[in-house]
C-alpha atoms as a PDB file:
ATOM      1  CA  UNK A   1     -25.649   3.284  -0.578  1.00  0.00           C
ATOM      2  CA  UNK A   2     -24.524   0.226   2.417  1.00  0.00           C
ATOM      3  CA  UNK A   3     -21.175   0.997   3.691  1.00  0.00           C
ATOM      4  CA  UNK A   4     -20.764  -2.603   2.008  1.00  0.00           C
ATOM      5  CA  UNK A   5     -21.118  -1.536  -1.585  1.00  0.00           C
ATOM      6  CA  UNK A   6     -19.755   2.373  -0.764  1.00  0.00           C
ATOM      7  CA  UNK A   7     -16.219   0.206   0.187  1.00  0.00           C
ATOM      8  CA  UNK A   8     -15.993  -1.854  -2.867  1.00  0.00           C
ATOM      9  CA  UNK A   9     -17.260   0.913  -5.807  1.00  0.00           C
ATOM     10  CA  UNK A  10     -16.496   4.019  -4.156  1.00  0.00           C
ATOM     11  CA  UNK A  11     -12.499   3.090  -3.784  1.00  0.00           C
ATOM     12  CA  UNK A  12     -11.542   6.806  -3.736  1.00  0.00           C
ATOM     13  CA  UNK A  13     -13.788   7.297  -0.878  1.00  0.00           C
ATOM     14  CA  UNK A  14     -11.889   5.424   1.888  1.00  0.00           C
ATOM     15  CA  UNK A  15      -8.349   4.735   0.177  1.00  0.00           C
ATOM     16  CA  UNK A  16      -6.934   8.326   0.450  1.00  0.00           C
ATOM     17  CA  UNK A  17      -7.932   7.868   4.163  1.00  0.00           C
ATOM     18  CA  UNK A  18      -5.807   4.628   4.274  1.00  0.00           C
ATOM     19  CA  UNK A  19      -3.006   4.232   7.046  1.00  0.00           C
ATOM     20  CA  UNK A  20      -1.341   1.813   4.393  1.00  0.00           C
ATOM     21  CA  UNK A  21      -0.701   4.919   2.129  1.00  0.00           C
ATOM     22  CA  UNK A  22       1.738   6.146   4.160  1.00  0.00           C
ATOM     23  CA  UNK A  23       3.999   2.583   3.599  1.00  0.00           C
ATOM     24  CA  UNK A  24       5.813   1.115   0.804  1.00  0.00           C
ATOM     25  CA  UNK A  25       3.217  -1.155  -0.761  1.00  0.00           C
ATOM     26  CA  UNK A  26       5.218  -3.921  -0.459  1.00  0.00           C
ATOM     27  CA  UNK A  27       4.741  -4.306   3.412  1.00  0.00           C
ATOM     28  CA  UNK A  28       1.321  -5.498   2.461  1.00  0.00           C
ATOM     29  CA  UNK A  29       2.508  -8.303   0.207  1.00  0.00           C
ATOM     30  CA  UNK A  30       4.976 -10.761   1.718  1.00  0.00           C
ATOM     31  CA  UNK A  31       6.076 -13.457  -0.414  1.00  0.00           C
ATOM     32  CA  UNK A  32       5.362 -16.505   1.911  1.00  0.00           C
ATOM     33  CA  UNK A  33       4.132 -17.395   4.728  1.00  0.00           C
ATOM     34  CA  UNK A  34       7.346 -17.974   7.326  1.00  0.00           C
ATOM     35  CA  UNK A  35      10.431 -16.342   8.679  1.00  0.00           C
ATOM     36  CA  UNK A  36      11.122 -13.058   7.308  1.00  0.00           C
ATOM     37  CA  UNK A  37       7.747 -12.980   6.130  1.00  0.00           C
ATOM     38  CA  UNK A  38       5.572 -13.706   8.684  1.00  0.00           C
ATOM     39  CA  UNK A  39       7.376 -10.873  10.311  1.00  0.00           C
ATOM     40  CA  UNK A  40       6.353  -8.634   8.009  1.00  0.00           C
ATOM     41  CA  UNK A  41       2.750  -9.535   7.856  1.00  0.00           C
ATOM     42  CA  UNK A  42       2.484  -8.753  11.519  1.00  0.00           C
ATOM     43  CA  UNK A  43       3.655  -5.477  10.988  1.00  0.00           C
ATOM     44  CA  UNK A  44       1.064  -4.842   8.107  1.00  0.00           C
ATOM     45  CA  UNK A  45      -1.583  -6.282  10.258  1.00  0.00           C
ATOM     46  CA  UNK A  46      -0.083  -3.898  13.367  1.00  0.00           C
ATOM     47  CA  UNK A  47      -0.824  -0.859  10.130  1.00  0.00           C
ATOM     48  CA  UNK A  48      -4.078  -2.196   9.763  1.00  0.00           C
ATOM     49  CA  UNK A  49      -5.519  -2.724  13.061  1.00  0.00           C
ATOM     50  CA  UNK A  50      -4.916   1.728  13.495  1.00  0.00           C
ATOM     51  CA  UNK A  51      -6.242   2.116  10.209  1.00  0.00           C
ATOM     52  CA  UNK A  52      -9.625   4.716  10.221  1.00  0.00           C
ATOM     53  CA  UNK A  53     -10.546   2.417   7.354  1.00  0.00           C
ATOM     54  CA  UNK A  54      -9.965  -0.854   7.821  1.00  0.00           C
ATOM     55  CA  UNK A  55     -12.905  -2.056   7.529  1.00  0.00           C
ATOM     56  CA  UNK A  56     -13.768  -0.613   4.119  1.00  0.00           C
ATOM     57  CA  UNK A  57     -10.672  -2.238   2.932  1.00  0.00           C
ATOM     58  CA  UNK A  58     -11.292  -5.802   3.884  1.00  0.00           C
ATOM     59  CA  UNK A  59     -14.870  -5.429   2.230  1.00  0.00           C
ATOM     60  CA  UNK A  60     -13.277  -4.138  -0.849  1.00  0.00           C
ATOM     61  CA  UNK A  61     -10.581  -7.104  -0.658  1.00  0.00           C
ATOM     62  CA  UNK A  62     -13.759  -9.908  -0.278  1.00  0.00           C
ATOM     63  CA  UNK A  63     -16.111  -8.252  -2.825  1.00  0.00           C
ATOM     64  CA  UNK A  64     -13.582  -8.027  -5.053  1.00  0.00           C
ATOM     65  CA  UNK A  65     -12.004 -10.868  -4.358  1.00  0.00           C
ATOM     66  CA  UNK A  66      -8.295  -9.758  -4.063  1.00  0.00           C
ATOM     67  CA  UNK A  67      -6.587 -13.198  -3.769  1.00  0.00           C
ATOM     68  CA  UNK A  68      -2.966 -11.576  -2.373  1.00  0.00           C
ATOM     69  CA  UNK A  69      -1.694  -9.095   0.363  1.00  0.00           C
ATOM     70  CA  UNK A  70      -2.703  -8.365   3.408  1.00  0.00           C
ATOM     71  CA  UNK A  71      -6.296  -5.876   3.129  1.00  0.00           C
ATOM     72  CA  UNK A  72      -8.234  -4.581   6.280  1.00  0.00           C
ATOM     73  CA  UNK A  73      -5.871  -6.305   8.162  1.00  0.00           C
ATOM     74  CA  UNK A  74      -6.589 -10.052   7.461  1.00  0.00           C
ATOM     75  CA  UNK A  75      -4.587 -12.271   4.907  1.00  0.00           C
ATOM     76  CA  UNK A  76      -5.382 -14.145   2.426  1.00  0.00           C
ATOM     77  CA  UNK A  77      -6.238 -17.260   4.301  1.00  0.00           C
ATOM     78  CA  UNK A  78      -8.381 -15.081   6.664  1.00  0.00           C
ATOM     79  CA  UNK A  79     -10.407 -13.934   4.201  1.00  0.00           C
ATOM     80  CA  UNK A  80     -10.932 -16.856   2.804  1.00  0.00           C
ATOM     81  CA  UNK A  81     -12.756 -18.165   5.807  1.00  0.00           C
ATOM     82  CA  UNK A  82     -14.331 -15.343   6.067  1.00  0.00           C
ATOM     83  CA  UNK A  83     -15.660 -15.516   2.462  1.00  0.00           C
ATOM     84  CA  UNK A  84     -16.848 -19.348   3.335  1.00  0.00           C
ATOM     85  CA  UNK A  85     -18.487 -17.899   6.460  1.00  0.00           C
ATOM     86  CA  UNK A  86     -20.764 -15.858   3.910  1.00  0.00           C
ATOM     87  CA  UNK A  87     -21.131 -18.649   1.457  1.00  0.00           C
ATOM     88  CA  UNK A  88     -22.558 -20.939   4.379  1.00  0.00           C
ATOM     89  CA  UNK A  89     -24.960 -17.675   5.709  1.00  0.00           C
ATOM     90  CA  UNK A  90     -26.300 -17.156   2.819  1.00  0.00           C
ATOM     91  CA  UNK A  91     -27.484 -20.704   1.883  1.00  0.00           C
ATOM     92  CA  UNK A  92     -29.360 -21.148   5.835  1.00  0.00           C
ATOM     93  CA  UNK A  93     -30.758 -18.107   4.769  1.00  0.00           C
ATOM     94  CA  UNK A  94     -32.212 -19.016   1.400  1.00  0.00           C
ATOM     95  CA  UNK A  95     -32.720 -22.560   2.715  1.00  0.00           C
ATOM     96  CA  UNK A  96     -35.191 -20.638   5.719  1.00  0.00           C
END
C-alpha cells in the first residue's frame, strides 16, 4: 500500500501519532480568516510543521477532501491550490 492511500484509509495508522492530539481541536478550526484568527491559524500551522505526521494528514485532508481546518499544516485555501496543482498534472499527463 502507497503512503498516499495508507494516509487516507488507514486513519488509525498515523492519527494516534498526531502532534494535534495533544490540543483542543478547536485550534485547528478558526472561524475566519483575520485578527484573532489568523493568529490562531499560525499557531496550528507552528503544531503542524513539528508534527511526525504531517504529511499523512494533509493527504488524508485532499483525498478526502476536508473543506475546513487547518490539516498537515496547510488551510483550506492551500489545499485548494494544491488540489488544482493535481487536477492540472494529471490532465498533461493523460494528454502525453
Amino acid at each position: 500500500m502507497d503512503t498516499e492511500t495508507h494516509a487516507t484509509w488507514n486513519y488509525d495508522y498515523w492519527k494516534p501519532r498526531a502532534l494535534c492530539s495533544e490540543f483542543d481541536a478547536q485550534l485547528f478550526f478558526p472561524v475566519g480568516v483575520t485578527g484573532d484568527a489568523e493568529a490562531q491559524i499560525n499557531r496550528a500551522k507552528s503544531v503542524c510543521s513539528r508534527c511526525p505526521v504531517s504529511m499523512q494528514c494533509l493527504e488524508f485532508a485532499l483525498r478526502t477532501n476536508q473543506e475546513y481546518g487547518i490539516w498537515g499544516g496547510r488551510d483550506e485555501e492551500e489545499r485548494r491550490v494544491i488540489r488544482r496543482m493535481r487536477r492540472q498534472n494529471r490532465k498533461l499527463v493523460a494528454a502525453s
